[in-house]
Protein backbone atom coordinates (compact mmCIF):
# COMPACT_ATOMS: atom_id res chain seq x y z
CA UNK A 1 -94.53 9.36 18.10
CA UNK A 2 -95.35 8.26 14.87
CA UNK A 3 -94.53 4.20 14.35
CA UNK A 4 -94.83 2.23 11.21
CA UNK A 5 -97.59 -0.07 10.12
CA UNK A 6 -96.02 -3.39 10.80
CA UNK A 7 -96.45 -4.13 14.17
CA UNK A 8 -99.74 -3.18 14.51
CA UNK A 9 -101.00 -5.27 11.44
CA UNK A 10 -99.24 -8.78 12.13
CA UNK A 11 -101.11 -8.22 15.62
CA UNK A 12 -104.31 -7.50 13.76
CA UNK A 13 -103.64 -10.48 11.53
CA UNK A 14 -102.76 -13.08 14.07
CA UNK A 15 -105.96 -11.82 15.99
CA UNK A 16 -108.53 -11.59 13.00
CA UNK A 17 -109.44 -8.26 13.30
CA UNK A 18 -108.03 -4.93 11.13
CA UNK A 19 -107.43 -1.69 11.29
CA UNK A 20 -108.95 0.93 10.03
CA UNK A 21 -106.82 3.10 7.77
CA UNK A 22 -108.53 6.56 7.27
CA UNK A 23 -107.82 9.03 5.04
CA UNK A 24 -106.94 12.38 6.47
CA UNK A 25 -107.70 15.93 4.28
CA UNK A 26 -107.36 19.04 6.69
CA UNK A 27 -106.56 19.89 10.12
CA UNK A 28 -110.83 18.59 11.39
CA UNK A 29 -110.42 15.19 10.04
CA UNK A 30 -107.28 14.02 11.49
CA UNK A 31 -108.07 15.51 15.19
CA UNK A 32 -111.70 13.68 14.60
CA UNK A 33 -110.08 9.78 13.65
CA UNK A 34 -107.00 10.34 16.01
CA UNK A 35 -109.17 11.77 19.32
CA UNK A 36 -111.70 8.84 18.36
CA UNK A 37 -108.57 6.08 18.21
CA UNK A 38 -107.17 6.98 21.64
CA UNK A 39 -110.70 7.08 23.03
CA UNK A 40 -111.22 3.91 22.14
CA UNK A 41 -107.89 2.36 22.25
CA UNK A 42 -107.74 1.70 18.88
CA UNK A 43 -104.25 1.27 16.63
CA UNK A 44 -105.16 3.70 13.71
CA UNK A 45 -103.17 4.17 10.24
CA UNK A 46 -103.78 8.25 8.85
CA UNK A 47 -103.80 7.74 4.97
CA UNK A 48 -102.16 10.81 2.41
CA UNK A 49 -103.35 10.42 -1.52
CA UNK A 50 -101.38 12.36 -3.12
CA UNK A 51 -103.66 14.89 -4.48
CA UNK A 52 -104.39 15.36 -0.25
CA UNK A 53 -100.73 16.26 0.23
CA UNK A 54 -100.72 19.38 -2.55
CA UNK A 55 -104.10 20.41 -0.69
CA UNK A 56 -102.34 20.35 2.38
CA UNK A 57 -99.54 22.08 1.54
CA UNK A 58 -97.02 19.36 1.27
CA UNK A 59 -95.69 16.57 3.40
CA UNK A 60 -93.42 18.26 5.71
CA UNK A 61 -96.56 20.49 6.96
CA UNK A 62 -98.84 17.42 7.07
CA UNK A 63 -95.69 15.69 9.24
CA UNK A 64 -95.52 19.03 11.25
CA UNK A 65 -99.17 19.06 12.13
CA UNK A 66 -99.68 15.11 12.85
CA UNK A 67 -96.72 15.27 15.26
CA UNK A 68 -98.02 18.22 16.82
CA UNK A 69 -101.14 16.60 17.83
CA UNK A 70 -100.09 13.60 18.85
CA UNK A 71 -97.46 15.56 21.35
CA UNK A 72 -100.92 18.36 22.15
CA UNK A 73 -103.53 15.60 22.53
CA UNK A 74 -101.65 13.24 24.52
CA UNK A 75 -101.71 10.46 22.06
CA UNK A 76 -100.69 6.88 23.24
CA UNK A 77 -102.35 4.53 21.17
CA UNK A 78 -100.31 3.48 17.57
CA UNK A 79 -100.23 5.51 14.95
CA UNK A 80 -98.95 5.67 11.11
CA UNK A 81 -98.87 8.47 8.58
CA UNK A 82 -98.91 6.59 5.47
CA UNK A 83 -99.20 7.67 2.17
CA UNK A 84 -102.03 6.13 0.25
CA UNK A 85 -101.60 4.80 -3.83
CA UNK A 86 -98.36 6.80 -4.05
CA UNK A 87 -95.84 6.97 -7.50
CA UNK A 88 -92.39 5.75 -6.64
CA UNK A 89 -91.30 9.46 -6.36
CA UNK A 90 -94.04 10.78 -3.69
CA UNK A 91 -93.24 7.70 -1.65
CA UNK A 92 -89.76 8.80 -1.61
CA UNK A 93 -90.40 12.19 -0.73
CA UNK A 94 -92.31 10.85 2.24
CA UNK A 95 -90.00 9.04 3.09
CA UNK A 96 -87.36 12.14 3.20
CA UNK A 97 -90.75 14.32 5.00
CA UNK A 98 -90.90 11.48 8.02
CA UNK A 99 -93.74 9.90 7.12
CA UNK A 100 -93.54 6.34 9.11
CA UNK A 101 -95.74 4.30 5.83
CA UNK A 102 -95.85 4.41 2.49
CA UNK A 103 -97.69 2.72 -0.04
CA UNK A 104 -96.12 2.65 -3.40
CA UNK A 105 -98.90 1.67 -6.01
CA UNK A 106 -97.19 -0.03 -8.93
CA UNK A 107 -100.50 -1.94 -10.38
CA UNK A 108 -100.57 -0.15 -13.55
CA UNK A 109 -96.59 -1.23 -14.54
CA UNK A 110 -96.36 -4.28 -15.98
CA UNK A 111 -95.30 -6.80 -13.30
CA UNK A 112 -91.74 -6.72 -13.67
CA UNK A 113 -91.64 -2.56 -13.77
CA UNK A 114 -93.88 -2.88 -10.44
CA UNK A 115 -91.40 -5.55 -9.11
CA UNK A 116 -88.09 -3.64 -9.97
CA UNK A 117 -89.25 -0.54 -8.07
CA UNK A 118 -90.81 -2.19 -5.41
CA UNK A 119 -87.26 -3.98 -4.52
CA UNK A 120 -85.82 -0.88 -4.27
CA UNK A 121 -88.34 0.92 -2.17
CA UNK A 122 -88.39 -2.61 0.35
CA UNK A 123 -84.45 -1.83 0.63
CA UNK A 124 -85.62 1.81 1.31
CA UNK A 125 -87.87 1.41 3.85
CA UNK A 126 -85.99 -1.63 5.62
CA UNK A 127 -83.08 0.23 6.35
CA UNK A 128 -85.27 3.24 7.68
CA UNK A 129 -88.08 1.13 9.91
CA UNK A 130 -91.02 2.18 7.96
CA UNK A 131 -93.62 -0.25 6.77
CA UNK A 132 -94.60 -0.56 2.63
CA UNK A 133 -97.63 -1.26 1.38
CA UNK A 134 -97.26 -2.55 -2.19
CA UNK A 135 -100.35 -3.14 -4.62
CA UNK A 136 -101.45 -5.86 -7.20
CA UNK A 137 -104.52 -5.71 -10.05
CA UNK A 138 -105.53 -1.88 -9.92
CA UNK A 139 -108.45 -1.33 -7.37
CA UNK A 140 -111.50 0.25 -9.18
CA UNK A 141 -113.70 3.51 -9.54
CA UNK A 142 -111.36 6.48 -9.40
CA UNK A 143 -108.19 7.78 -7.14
CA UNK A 144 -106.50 10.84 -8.29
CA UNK A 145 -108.17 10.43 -11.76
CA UNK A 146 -107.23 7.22 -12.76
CA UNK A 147 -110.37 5.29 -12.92
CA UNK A 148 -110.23 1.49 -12.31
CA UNK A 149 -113.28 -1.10 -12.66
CA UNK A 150 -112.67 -3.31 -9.87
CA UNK A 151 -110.35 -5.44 -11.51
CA UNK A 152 -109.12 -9.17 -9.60
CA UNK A 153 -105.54 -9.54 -9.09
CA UNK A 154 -103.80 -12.39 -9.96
CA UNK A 155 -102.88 -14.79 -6.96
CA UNK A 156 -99.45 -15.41 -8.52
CA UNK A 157 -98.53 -12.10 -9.34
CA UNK A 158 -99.48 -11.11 -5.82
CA UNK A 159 -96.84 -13.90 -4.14
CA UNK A 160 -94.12 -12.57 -6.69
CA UNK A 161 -94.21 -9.11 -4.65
CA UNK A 162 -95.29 -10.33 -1.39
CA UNK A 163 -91.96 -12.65 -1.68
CA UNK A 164 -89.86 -9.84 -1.87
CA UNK A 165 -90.40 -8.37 1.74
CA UNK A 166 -93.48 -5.45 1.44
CA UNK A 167 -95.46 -5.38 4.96
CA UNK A 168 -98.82 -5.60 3.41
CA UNK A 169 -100.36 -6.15 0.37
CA UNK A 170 -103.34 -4.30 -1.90
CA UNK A 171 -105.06 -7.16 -3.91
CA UNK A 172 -108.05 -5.90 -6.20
CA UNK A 173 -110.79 -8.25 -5.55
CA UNK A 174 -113.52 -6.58 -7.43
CA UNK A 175 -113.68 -3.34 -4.89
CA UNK A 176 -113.82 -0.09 -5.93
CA UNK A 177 -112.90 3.72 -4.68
CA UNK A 178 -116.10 5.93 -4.23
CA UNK A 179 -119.36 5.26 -4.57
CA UNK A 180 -120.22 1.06 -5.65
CA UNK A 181 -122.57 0.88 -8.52
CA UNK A 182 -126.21 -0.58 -8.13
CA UNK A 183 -124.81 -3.80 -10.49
CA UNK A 184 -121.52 -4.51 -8.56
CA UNK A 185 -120.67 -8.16 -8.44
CA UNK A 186 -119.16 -7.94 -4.80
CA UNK A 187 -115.98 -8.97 -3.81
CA UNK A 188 -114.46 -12.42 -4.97
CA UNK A 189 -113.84 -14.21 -1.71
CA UNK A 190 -112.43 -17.04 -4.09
CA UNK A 191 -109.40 -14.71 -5.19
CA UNK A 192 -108.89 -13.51 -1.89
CA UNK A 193 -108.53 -17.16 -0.24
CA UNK A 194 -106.13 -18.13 -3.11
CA UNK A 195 -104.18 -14.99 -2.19
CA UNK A 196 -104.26 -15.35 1.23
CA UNK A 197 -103.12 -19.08 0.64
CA UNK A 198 -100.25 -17.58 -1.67
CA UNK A 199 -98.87 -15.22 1.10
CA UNK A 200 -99.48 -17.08 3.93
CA UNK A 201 -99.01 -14.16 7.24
CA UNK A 202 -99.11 -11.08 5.53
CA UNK A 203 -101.39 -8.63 6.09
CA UNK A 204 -104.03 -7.99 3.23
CA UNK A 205 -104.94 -4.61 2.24
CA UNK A 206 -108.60 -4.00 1.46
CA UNK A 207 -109.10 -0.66 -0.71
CA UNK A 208 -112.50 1.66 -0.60
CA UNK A 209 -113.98 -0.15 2.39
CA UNK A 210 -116.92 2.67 1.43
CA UNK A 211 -120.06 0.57 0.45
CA UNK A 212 -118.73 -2.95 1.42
CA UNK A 213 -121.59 -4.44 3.38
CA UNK A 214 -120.63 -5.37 7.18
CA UNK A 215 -120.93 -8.91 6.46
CA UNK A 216 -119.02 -9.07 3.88
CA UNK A 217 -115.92 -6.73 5.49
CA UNK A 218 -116.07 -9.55 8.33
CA UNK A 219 -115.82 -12.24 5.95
CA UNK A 220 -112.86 -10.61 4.62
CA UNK A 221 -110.88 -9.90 8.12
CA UNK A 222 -111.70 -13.82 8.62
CA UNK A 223 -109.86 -14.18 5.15
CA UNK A 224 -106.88 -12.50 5.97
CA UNK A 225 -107.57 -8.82 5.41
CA UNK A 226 -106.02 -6.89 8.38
CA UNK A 227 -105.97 -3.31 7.10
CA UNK A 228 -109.40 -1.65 5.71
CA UNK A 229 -109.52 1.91 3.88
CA UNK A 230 -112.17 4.31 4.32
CA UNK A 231 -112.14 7.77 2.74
CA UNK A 232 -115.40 8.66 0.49
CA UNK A 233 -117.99 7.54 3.73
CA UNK A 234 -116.06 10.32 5.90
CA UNK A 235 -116.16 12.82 3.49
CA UNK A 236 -120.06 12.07 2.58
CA UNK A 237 -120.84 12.25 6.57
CA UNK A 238 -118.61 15.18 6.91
CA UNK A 239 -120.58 17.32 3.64
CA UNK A 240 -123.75 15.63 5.24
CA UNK A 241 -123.65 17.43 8.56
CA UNK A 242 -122.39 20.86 6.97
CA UNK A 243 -125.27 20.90 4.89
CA UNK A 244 -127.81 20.33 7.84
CA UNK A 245 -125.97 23.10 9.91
CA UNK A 246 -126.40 25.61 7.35
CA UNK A 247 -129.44 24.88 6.06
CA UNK A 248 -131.20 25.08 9.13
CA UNK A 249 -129.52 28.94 9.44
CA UNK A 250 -127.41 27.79 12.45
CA UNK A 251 -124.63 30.17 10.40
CA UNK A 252 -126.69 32.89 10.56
CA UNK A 253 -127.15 32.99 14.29
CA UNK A 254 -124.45 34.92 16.56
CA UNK A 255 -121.22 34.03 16.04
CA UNK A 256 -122.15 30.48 14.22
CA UNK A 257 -120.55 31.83 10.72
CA UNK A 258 -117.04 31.44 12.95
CA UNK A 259 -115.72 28.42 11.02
CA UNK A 260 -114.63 26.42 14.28
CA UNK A 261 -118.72 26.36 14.92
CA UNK A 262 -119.16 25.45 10.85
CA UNK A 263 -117.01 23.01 11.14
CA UNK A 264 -117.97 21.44 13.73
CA UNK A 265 -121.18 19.33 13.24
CA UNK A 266 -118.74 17.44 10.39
CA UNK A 267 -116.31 17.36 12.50
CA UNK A 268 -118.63 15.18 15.24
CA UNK A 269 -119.97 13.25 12.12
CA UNK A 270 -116.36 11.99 11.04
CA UNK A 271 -116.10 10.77 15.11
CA UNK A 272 -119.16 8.85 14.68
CA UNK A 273 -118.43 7.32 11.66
CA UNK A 274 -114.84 6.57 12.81
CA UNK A 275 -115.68 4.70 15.92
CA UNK A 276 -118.27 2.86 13.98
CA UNK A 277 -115.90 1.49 11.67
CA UNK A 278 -113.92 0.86 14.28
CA UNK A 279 -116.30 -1.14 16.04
CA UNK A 280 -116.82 -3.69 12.53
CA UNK A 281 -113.19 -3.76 12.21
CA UNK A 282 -112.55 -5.23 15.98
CA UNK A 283 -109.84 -2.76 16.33
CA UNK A 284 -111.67 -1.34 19.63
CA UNK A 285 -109.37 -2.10 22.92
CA UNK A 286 -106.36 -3.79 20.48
CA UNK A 287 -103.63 -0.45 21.28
């Protein structure tokens, strides 16, 4: 059964670890993170961008399908379906699809706008049980096609929404979606310990965890960062091993053109990378 974010990341925050939130695209990747969670007793958040729900034919089948396999693969560690930088409107139709998280990503209203709606979506979600992610100072590179350049939120403006009752909170800190540039700055640790100061136990939100180098990921979890988002490395892994497969002719012999064989080498590469994440994170054994 499907449970909302909160629990999971107060634990993760009182313990200094996080947990990884992975973004899910077709049937492969969310069997791959949610077979490599239970196996190693791992809480795990499944992330929806909206552009992911149209491929996937909407939220109800997404819903349809994550229940299903947590029911088919025996699931028992955590889990939430949350939906990653949503518009006020596709976090209320998750809401109405079951999703148990939603993230409504107001950064690019002016502060008041991203306040107002972010009221009424904490009322929303309340009532129902689900947990709300709620973001501050856009993250950069691009999501969706809106392309950010790793701005820094401001401490204060992050307080005025974490005061009014979100689960977790996205603060830009000079990350970025995708792929980081050869001249990126890093991320400002001096931000984040002002917003972590700010909002004392909630959970920080760290946005396209792709790139970040291990050392400084852990210096963020020891900052206050209990939820971590990784999308582009599992799709690069993912293309990486299809590639291999076919260009060695492995396609070509018997049946391996069946796309359950195609698939698979990516599908064992998103595993890998999953657990490995995992592992940096300090979710492992936490369920």
């Amino acid at each position: 059964m499907l449970v909302s974010a909160k629990e999971m990341l107060q634990k993760a925050k009182a313990g200094k670890y996080a947990v990884g939130h992975f973004n899910i695209n077709n049937l492969e990747w969310t069997k791959a993170i949610l077979l490599t969670a239970e196996e190693l007793r791992s809480p795990v958040i499944l992330g929806v961008s909206e552009g992911a729900g149209k491929y996937m034919c909407g939220y109800k089948t997404i819903v349809g399908m994550v229940n299903g396999m947590l029911e088919e693969l025996k699931i028992t560690v955590p889990v939430a379906l949350h939906l990653d930088h949503g518009s006020y409107e596709g976090a209320k139709a998750c809401i109405e699809a079951g999703f148990s998280s939603v993230m409504f990503d107001g950064s690019h209203y002016p502060i008041e706008e991203n306040i107002e709606k972010t009221k009424e979506l904490v009322a929303l979600t309340d009532k129902l049980g689900l947990s709300l992610e709620a973001e501050v100072g856009a993250i950069g590179g691009e999501e969706d096609g809106v392309i950010g350049a790793g701005e820094v939120a401001d401490p204060k403006e992050c307080k005025m929404i974490a005061d009014l009752g979100v689960t977790m909170l996205a603060a830009g800190i000079g990350n970025i979606h995708g792929k980081y540039p050869a001249n990126w700055a890093g991320l400002s640790f001096d931000t984040l310990a002002e917003i972590q100061k700010l909002t004392g136990t909630m959970p920080l939100v760290l946005h396209g965890g792709t790139g970040i180098p291990d050392d400084m990921i852990k210096k963020a979890i020891s900052l206050g960062v209990s939820k971590i988002n990784v999308n582009t490395e599992c799709q690069l892994v993912f293309a990486e091993a299809t590639r291999k497969y076919i260009e060695e002719g492995k396609d070509l012999v018997g049946k391996g053109f069946d796309p359950r064989k195609l698939l698979n080498p990516g599908f064992e590469a998103i595993k890998a990378k999953v657990r490995e994440k995992m592992e940096l994170f300090g979710s492992v054994g936490k369920a």
